[in-house]
Protein backbone atom coordinates (compact mmCIF):
# COMPACT_ATOMS: atom_id res chain seq x y z
CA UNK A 1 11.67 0.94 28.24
CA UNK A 2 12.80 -2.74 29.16
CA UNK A 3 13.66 -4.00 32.53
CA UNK A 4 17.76 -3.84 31.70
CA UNK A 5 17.17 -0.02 31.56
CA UNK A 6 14.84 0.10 34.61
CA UNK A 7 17.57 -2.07 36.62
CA UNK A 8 20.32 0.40 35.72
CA UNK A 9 18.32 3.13 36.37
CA UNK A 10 19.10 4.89 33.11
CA UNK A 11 17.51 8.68 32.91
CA UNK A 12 15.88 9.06 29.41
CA UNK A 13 16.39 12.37 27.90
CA UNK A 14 14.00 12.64 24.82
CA UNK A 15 13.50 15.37 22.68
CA UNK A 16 10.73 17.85 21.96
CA UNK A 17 7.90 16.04 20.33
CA UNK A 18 6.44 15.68 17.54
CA UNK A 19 2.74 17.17 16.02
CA UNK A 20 1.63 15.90 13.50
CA UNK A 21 -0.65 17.69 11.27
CA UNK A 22 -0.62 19.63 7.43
CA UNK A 23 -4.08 19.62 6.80
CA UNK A 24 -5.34 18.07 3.21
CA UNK A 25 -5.93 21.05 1.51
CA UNK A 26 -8.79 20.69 -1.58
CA UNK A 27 -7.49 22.58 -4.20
CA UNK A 28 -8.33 22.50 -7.44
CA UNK A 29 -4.68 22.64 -8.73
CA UNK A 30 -3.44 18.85 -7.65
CA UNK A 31 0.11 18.72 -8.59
CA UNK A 32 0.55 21.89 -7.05
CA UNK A 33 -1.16 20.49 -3.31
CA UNK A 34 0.62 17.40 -3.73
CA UNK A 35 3.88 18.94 -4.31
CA UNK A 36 6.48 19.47 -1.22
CA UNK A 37 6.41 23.55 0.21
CA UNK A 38 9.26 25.32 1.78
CA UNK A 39 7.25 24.98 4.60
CA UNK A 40 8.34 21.57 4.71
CA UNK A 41 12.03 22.14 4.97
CA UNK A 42 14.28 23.98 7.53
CA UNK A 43 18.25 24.56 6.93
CA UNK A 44 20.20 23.33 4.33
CA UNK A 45 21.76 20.80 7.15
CA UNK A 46 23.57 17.36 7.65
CA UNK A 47 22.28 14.34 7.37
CA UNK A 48 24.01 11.11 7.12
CA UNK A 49 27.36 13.09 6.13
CA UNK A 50 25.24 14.40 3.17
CA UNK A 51 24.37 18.19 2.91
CA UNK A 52 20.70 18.23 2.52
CA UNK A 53 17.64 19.70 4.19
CA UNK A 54 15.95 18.65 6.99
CA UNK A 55 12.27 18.03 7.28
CA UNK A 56 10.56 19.88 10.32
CA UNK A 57 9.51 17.06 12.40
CA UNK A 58 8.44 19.45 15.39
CA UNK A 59 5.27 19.94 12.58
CA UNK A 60 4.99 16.71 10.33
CA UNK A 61 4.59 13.44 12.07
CA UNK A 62 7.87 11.22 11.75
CA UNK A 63 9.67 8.25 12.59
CA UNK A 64 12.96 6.96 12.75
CA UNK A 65 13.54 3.45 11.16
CA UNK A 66 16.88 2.19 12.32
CA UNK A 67 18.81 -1.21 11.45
CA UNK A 68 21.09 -2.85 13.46
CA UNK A 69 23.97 -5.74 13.16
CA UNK A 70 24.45 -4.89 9.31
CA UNK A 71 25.94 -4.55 6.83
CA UNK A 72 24.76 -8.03 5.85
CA UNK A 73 23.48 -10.02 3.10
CA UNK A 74 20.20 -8.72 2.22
CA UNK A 75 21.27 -4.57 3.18
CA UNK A 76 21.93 -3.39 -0.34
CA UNK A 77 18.31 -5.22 -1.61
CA UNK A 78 17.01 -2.93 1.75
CA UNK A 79 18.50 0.21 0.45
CA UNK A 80 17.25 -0.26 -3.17
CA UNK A 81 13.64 -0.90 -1.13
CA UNK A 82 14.14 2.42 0.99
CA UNK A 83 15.11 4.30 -2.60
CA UNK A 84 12.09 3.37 -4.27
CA UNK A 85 10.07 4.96 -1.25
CA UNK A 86 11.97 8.02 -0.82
CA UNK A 87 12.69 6.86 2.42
CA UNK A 88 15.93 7.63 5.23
CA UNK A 89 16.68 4.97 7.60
CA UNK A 90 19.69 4.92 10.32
CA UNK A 91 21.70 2.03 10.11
CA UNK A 92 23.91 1.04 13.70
CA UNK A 93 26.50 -0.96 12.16
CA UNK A 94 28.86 -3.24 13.49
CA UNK A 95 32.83 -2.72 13.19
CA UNK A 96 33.97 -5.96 12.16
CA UNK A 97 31.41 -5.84 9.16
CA UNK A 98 32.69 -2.43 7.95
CA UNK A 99 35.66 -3.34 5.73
CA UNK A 100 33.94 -6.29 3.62
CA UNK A 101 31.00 -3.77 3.39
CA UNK A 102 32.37 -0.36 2.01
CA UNK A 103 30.70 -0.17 -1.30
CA UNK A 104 27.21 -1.19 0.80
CA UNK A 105 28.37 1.83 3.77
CA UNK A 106 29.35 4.54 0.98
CA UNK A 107 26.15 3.95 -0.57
CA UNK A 108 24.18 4.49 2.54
CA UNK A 109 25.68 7.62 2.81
CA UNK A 110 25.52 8.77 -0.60
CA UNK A 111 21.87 7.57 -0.39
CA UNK A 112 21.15 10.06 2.64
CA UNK A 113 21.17 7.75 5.31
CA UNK A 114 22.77 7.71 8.66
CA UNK A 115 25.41 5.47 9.87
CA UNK A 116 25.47 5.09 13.61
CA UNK A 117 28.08 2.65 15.89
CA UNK A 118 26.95 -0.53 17.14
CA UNK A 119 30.36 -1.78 18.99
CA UNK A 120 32.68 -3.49 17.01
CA UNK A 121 31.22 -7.41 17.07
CA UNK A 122 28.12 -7.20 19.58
CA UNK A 123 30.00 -7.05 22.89
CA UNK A 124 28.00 -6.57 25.88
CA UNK A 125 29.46 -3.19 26.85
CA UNK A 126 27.92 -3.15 30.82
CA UNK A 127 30.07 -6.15 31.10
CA UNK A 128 33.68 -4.23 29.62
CA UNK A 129 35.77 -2.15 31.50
CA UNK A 130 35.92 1.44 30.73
CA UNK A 131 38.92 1.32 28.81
CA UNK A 132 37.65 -1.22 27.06
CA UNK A 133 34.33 0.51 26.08
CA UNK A 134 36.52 3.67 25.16
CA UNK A 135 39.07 1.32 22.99
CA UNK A 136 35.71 -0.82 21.05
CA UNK A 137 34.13 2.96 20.75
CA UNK A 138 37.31 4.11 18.52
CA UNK A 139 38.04 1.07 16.67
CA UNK A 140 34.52 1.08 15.21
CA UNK A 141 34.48 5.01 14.65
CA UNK A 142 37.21 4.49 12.96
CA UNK A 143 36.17 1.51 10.84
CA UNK A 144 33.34 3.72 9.47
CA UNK A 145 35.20 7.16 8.91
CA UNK A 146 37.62 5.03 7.04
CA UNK A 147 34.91 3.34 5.01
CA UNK A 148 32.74 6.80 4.52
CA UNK A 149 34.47 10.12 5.75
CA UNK A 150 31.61 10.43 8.59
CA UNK A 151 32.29 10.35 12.30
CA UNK A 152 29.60 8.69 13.79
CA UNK A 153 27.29 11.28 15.99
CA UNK A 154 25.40 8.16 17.77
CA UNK A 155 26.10 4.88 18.90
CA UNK A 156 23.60 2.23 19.64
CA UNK A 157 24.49 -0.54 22.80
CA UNK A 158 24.17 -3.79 21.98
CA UNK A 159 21.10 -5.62 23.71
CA UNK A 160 20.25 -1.63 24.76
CA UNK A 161 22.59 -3.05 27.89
CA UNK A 162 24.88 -0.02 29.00
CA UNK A 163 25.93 0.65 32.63
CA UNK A 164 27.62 3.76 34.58
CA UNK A 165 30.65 2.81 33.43
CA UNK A 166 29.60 2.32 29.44
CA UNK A 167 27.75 5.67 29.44
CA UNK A 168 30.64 7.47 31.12
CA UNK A 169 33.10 5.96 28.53
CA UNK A 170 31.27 6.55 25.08
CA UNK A 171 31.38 10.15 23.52
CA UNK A 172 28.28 10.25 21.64
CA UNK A 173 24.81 10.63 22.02
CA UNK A 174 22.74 7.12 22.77
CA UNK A 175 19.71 6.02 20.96
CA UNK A 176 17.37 3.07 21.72
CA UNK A 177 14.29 2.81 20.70
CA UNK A 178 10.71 2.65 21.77
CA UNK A 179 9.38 0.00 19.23
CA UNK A 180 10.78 -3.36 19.27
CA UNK A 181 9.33 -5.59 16.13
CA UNK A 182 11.07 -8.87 17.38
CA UNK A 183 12.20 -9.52 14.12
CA UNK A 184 15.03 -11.21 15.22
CA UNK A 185 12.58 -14.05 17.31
CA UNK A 186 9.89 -13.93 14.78
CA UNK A 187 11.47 -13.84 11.56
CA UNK A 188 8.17 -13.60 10.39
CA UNK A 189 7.50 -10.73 7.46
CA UNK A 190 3.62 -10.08 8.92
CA UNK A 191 4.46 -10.18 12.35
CA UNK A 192 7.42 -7.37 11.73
CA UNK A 193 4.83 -5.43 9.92
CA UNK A 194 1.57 -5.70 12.08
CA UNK A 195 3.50 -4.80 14.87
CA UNK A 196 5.18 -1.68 13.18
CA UNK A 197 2.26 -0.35 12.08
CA UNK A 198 0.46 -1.14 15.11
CA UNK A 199 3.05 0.50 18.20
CA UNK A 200 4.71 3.47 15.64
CA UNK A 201 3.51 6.70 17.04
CA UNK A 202 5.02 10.03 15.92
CA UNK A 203 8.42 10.44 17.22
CA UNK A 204 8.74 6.93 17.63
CA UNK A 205 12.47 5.15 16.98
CA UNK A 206 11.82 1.24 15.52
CA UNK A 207 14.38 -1.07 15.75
CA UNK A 208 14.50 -3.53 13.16
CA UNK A 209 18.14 -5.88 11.83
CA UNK A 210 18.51 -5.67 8.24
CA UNK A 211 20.37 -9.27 9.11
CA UNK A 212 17.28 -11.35 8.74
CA UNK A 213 15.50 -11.65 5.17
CA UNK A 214 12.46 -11.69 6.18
CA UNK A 215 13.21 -8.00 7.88
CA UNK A 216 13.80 -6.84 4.93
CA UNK A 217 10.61 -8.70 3.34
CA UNK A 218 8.64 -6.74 5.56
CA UNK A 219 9.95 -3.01 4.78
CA UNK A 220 7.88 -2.11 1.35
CA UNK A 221 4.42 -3.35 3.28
CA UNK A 222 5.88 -1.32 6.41
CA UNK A 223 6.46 1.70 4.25
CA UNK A 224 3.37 1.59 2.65
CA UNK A 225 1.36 1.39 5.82
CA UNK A 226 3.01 4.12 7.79
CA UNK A 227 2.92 6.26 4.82
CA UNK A 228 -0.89 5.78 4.40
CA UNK A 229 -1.41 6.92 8.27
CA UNK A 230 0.72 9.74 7.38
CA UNK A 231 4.21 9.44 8.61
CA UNK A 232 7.79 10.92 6.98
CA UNK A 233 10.68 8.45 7.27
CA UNK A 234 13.79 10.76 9.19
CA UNK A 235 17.33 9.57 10.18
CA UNK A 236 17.56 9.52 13.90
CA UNK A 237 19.70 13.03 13.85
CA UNK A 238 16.51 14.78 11.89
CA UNK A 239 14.25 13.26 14.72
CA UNK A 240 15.99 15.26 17.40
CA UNK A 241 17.40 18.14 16.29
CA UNK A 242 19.64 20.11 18.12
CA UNK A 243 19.07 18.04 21.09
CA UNK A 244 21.04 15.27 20.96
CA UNK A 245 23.78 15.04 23.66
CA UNK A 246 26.67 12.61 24.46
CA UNK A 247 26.25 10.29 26.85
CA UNK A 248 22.52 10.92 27.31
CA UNK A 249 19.83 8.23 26.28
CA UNK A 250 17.16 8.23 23.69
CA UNK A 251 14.11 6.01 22.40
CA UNK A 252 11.72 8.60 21.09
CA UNK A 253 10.86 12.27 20.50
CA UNK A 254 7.76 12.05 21.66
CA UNK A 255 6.02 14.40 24.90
């Protein structure tokens, strides 16, 4: 957790963790092994406004890749990326990008993925009153149930900066992360990657911008990688299930 947190003494509330492990089972049918088993499922439940069914992450090893400051320029060539991989992601958009950006939000949520509030345009929000916080909250909730027909369950603070006031103001649950790739500073597609595949552990929420090209340069290698160690790709509402509350903080579901 960074040193903002720390200072404002933010209490963490994660979720149940995560185990990982199906064990490779040698059978002499393949298609049959390889193919995905009730087992695998649990609910017919919602994800990213979609009906669909949710993977059981308290028994397969997940992670949460989530995209803030979008929609932008390179987030439809993203979503064609996370389609070809089978992949959900959580995108924390921004307000003011919503309405030159529907066709790119209602595909996200036709897609599967969910769409999550980042403030309207980037505000610090432990620097805003709490009528302020409560007035940016609704104008970008609104922006996106406009856009898509979803109500936003989670809501990401810019810079992770939130204060008494903030958390007292915003009526949904709040999710930071626990892996930071720097993409932003490094804009570097192998530095994104190596350190994704390096610091993701189950239950882990990576923060990535689908802003910077070379962000979204890094994605196939970063799917590839995390799907050869083993790992299912979950919105942020399949990683905690049933657990997340408003006004309480989040960066993982790990122990």
């Amino acid at each position: 957790m960074n040193a903002t947190l720390s200072s404002q003494r933010i209490i963490i509330r994660s979720a149940v963790a995560l185990v990982s492990a199906l064990g490779a089972c040698a059978a002499l049918a393949a298609p049959a092994a390889a193919a995905p088993t009730a087992a695998d499922h649990v609910g017919p439940s919602v994800v990213g406004g979609l009906s669909g069914e949710l993977r059981d992450c308290t028994r397969l090893k997940c992670v949460a890749l989530t995209f803030d400051d979008g929609p932008g320029a390179y987030t439809d060539e993203l979503l064609d990326v996370l389609a070809d991989h089978d992949a959900q992601a959580t995108f924390y958009v921004l307000g003011s990008k919503v309405a030159g950006n529907t066709d790119t939000l209602r595909r996200m949520a036709e897609e599967g993925h969910e769409i999550g509030n980042h403030s309207w345009d980037h505000d610090d929000l432990a620097t805003l009153s709490a009528r302020d916080v409560e007035k940016d909250m609704a104008r970008t909730n609104e922006a996106i149930r406009e856009a898509t027909g979803i109500e936003p369950a989670t809501m990401r603070p810019p810079y992770g900066s939130l204060d008494g006031t903030a958390r007292s103001a915003i009526d949904q649950a709040l999710v930071l992360w626990d892996v930071d790739t720097l993409d932003w500073q490094s804009r570097d597609a192998d530095a994104v990657t190596e350190v994704t595949l390096d610091e993701t552990s189950p239950g882990s929420v990576v923060l990535f911008h689908d802003i910077h090209e070379s962000t979204v340069e890094a994605i196939p290698s970063v799917l590839k990688g995390l799907h050869r160690q083993g790992y299912h790709f979950v919105t942020v509402d399949e990683l905690f299930p049933d657990t997340l509350k408003p006004g309480d903080v989040y960066t993982d579901a790990r122990l």
